[in-house]
Protein backbone atom coordinates (compact mmCIF):
# COMPACT_ATOMS: atom_id res chain seq x y z
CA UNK A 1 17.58 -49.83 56.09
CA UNK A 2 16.72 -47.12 53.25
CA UNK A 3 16.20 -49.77 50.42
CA UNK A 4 12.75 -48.08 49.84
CA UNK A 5 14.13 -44.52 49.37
CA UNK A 6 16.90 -45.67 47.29
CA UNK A 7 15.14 -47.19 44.98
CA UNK A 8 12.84 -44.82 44.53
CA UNK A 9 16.00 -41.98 43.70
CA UNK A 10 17.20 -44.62 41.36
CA UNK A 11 14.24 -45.36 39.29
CA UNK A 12 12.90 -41.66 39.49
CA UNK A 13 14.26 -40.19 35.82
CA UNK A 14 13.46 -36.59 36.57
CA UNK A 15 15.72 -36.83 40.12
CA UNK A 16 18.29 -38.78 38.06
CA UNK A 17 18.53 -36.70 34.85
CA UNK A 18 18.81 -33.53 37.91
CA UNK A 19 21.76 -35.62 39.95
CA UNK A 20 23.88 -36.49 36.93
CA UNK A 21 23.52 -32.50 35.78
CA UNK A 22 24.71 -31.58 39.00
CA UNK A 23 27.53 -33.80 39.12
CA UNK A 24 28.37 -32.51 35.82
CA UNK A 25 28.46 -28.67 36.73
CA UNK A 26 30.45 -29.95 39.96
CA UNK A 27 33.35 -32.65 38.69
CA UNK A 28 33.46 -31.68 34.85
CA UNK A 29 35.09 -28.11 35.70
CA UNK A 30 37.45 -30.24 38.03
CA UNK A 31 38.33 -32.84 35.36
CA UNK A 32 38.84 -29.53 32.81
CA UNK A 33 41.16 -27.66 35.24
CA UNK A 34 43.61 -30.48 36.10
């Protein structure tokens, strides 16, 4: 399968530090409102 790609996304910092920002712009706001 993609076991290659995926581990590359997890051990990349840069991409991670980027995903968990975005997930914070996108869910925080939702966790605030409700």
């Amino acid at each position: 399968m993609m076991s290659n790609e995926i581990k590359i996304l997890i051990t990349s910092a840069p991409l991670k530090k980027e995903f968990f920002s975005l997930m914070d712009n996108i869910f925080l706001p939702q966790l605030v409102k409700v």
